[in-house]
N, C-alpha and C. Protein backbone atom coordinates (compact mmCIF):
# COMPACT_ATOMS: atom_id res chain seq x y z
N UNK A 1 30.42 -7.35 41.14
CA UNK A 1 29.59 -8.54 41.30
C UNK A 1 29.31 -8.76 42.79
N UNK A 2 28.49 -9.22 42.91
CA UNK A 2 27.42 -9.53 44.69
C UNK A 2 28.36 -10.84 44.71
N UNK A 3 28.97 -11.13 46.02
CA UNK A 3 29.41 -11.58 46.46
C UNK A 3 29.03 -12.18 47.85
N UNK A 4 29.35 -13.08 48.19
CA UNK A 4 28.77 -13.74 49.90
C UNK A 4 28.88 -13.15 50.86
N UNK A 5 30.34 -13.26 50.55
CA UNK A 5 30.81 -12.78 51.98
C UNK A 5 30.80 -11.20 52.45
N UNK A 6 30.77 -10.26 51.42
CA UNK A 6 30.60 -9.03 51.74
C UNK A 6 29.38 -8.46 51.41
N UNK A 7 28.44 -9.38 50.44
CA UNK A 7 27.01 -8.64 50.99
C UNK A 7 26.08 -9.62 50.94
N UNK A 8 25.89 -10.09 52.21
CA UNK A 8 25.61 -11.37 52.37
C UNK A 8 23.71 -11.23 51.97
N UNK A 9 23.11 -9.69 52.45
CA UNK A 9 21.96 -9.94 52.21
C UNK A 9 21.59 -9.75 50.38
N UNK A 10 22.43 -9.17 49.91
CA UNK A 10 21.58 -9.07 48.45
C UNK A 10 22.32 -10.32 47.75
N UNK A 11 23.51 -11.32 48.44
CA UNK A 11 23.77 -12.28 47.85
C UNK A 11 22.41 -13.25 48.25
N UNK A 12 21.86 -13.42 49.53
CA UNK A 12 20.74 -14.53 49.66
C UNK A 12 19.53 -13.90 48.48
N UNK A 13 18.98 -12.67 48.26
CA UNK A 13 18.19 -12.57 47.07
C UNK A 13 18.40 -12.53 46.03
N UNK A 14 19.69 -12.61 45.55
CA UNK A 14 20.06 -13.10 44.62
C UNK A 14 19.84 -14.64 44.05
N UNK A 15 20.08 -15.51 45.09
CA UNK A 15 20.32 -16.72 44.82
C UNK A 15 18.96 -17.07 45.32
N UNK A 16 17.86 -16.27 46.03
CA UNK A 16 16.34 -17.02 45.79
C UNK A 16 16.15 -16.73 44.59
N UNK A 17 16.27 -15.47 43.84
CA UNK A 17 15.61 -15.01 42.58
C UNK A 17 16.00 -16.33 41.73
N UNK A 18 17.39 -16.57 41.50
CA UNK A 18 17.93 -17.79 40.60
C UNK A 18 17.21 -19.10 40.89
N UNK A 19 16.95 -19.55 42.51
CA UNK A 19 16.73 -20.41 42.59
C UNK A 19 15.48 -20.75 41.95
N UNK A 20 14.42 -19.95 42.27
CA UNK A 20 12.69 -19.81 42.23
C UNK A 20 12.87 -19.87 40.55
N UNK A 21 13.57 -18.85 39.89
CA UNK A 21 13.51 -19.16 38.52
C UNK A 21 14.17 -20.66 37.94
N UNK A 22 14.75 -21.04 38.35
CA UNK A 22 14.76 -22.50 38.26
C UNK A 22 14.49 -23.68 38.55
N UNK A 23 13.48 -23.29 39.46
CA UNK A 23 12.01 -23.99 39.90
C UNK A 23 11.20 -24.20 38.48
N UNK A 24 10.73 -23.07 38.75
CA UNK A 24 9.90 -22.70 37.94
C UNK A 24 9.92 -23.04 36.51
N UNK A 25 11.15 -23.37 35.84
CA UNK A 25 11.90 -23.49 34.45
C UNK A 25 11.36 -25.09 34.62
N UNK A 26 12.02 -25.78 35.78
CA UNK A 26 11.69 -26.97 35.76
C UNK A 26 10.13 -27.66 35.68
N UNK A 27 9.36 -26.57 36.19
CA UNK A 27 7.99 -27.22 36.14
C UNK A 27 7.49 -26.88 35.00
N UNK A 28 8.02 -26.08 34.32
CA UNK A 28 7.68 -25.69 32.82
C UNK A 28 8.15 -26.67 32.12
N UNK A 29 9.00 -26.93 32.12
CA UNK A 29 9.44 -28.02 31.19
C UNK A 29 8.46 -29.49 31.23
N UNK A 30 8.38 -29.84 32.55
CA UNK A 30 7.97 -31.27 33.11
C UNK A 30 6.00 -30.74 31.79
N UNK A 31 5.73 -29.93 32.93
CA UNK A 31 3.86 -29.53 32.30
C UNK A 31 4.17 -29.58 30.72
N UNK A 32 4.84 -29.07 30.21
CA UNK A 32 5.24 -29.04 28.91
C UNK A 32 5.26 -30.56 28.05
N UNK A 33 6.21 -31.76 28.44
CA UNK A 33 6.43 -32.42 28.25
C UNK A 33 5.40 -33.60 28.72
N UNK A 34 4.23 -33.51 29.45
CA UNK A 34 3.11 -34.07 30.39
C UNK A 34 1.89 -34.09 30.15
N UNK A 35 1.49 -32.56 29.61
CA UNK A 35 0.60 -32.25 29.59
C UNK A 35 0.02 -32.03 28.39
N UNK A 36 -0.80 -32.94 28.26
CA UNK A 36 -1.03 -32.96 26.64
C UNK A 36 -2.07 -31.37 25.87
N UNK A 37 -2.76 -30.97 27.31
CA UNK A 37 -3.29 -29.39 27.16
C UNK A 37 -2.94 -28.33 26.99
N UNK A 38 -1.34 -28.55 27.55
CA UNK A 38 -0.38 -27.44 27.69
C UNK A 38 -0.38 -27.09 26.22
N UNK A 39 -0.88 -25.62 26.41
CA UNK A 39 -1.02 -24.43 25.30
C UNK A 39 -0.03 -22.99 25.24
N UNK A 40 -0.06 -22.62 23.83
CA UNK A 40 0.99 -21.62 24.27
C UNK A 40 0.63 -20.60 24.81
N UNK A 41 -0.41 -20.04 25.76
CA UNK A 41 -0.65 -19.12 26.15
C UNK A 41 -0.25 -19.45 27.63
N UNK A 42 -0.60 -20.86 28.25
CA UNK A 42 0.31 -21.13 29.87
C UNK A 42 1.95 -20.77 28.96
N UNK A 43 2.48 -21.65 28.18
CA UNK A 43 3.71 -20.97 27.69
C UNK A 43 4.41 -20.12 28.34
N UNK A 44 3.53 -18.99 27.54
CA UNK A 44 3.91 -17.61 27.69
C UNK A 44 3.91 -16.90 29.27
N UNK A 45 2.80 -17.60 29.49
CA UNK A 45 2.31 -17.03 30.89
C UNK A 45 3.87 -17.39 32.14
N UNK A 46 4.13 -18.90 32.16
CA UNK A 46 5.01 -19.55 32.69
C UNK A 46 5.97 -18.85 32.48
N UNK A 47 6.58 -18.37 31.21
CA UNK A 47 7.74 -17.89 30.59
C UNK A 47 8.21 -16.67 31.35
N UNK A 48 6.84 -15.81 31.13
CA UNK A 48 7.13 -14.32 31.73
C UNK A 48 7.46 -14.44 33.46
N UNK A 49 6.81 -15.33 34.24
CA UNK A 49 7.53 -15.28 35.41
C UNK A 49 8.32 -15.65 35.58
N UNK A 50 9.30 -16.56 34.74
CA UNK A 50 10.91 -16.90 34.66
C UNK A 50 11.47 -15.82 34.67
N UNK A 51 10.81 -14.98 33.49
CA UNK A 51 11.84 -14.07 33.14
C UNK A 51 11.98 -13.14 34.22
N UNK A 52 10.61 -12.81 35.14
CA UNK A 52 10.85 -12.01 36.09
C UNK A 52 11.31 -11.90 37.23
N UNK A 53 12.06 -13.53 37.78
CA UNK A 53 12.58 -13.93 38.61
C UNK A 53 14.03 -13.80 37.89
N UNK A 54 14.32 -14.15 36.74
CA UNK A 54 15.54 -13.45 36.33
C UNK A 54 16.25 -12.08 35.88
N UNK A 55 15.27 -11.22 35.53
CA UNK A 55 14.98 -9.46 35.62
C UNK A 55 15.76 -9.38 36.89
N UNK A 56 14.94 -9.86 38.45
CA UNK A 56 15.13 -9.03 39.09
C UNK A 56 16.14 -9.49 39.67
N UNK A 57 17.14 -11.03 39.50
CA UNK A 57 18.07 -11.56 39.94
C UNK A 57 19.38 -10.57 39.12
């Protein structure tokens, strides 16, 4: 497991990848819950860049 203190640089991209995907989760949710247009094709769209901020985390 990536750790801080001994690899400090793939621990900071680690924890943007997590972070950005949980950005992102959050504004999905909010548009979701807001947006009375919100269709499942943003959905999907939204979804897949979660997932790809978590792929590459």
């Amino acid at each position: 497991m990536i750790n801080k203190e001994s690899n400090s640089v793939e621990w900071s991209g680690l924890m943007y990848e997590l972070e950005d995907a949980s950005e992102h989760l959050n504004v999905l949710i909010s548009e979701m819950e807001n947006d009375p247009e919100f269709d499942e094709i943003n959905f999907k769209i939204q979804l897949q860049h979660i997932f790809f901020h978590l792929n590459r985390a």
